[in-house]
N, C-alpha and C. Protein backbone atom coordinates (compact mmCIF):
# COMPACT_ATOMS: atom_id res chain seq x y z
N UNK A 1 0.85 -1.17 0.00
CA UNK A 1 0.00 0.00 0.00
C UNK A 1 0.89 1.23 0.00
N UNK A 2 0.59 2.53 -0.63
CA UNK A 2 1.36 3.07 -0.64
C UNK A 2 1.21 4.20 0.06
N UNK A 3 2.06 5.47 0.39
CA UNK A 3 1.89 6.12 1.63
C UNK A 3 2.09 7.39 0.99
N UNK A 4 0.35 8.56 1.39
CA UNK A 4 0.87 10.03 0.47
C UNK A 4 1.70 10.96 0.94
N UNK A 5 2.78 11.50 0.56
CA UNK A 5 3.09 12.42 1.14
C UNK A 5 2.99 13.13 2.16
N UNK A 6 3.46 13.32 3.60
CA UNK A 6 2.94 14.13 4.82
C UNK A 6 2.35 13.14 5.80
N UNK A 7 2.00 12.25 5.31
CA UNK A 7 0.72 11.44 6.09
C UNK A 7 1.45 10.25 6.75
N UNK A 8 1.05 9.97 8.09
CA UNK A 8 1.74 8.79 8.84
C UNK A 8 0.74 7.79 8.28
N UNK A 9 1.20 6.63 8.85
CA UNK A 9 0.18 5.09 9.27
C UNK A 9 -0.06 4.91 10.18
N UNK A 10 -1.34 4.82 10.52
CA UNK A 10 -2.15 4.73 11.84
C UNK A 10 -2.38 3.79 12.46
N UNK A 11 -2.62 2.82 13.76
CA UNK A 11 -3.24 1.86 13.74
C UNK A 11 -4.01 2.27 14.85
N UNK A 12 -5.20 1.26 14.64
CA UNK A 12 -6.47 1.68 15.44
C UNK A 12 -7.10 0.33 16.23
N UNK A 13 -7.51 0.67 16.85
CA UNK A 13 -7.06 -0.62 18.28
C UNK A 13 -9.01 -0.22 17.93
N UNK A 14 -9.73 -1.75 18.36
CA UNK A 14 -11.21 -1.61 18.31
C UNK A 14 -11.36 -2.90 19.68
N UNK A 15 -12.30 -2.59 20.18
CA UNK A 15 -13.00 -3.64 21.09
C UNK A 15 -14.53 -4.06 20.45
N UNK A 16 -14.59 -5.61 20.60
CA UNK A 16 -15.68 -6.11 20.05
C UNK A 16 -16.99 -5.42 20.24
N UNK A 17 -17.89 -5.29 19.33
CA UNK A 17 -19.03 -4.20 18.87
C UNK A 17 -18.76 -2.85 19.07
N UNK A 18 -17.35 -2.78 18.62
CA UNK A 18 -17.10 -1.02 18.33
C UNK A 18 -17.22 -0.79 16.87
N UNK A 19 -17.63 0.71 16.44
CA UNK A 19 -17.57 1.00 15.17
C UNK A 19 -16.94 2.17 15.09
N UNK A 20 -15.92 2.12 14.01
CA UNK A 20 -15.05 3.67 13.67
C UNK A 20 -15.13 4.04 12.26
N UNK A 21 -15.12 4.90 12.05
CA UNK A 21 -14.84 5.64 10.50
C UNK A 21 -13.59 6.48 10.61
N UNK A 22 -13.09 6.09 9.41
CA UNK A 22 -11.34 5.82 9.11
C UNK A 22 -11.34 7.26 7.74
N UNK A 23 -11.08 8.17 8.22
CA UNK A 23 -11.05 8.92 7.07
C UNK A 23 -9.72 8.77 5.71
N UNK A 24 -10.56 9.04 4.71
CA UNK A 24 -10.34 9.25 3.55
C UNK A 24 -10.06 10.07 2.94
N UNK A 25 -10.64 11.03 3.12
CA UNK A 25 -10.00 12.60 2.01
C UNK A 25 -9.11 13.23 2.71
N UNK A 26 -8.03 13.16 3.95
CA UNK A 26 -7.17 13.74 4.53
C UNK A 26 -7.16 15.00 5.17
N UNK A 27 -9.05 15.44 5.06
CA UNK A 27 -8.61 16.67 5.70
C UNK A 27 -9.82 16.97 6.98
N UNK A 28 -9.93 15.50 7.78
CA UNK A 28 -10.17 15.68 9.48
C UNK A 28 -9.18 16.20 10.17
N UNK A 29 -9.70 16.79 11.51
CA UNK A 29 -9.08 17.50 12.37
C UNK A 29 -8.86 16.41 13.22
N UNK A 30 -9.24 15.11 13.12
CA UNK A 30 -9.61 14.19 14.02
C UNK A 30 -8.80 12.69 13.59
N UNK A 31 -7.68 12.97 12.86
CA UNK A 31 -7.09 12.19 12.10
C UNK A 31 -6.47 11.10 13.33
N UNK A 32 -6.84 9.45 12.63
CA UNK A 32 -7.21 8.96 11.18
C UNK A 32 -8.72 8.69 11.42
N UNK A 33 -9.25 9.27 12.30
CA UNK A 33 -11.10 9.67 12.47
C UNK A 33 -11.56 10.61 11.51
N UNK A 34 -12.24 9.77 11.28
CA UNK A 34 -13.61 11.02 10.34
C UNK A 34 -14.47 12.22 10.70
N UNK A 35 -14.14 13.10 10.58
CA UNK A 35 -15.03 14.20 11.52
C UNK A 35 -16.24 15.04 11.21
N UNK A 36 -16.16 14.39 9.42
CA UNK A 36 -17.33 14.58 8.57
C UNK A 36 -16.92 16.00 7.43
N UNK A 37 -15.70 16.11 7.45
CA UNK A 37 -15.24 17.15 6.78
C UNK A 37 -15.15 16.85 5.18
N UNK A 38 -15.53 15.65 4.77
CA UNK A 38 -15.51 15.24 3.28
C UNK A 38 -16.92 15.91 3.16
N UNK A 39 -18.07 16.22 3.88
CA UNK A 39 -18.83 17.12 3.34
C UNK A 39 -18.81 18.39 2.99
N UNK A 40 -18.33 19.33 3.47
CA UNK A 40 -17.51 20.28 2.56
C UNK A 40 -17.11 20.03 1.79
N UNK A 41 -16.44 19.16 1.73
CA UNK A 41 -15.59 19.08 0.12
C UNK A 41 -16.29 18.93 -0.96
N UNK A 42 -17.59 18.06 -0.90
CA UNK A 42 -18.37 18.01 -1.97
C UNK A 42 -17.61 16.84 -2.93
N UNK A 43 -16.42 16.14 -2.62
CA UNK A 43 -15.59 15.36 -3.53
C UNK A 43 -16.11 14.03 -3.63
N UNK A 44 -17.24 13.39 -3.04
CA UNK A 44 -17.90 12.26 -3.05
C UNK A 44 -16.97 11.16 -2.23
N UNK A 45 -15.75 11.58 -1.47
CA UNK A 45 -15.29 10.53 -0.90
C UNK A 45 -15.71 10.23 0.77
N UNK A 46 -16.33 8.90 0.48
CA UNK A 46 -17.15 8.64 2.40
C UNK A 46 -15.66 7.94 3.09
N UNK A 47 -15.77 7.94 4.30
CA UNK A 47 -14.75 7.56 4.96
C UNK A 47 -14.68 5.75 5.36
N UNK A 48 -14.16 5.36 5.59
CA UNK A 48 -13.84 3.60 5.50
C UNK A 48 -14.89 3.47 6.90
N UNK A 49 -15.87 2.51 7.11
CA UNK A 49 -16.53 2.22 8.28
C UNK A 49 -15.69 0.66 8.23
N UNK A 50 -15.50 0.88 9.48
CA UNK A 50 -14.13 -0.63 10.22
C UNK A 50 -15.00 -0.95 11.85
N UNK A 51 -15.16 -2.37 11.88
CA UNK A 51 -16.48 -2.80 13.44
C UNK A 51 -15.03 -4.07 13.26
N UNK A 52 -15.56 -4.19 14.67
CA UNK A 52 -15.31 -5.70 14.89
C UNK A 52 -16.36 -6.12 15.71
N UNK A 53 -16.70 -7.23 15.35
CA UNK A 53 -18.30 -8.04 15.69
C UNK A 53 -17.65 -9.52 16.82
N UNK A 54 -18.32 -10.18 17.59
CA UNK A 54 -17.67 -11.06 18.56
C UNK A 54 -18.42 -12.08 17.87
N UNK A 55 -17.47 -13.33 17.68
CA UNK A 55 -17.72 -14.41 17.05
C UNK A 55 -18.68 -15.18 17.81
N UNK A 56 -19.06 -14.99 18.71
CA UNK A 56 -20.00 -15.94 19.64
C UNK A 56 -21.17 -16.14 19.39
């Protein structure tokens, strides 16, 4: 995968029946959270929704 310019790699720790949104267009204040700022942009990009569900 490749890595843009400026931008670290994140990792994001979840506990079973959590849900996060993983932004995409790079310009949350809330980074690598989504803070809903791709609506402004108007650029059509939604942010990654990432759960982990308990196998039981």
């Amino acid at each position: 995968m490749s890595q843009q310019k400026g931008h670290s790699k994140e990792e994001v720790m979840l506990q079973c029946g959590e849900k996060k949104a993983i932004c995409r267009c790079l310009k949350s204040k809330n980074m690598p959270f989504c803070d809903g700022s791709h609506r402004e942009e108007g650029e059509g990009i939604m942010p990654i929704i990432v759960f982990c569900e308990d196998s039981k």
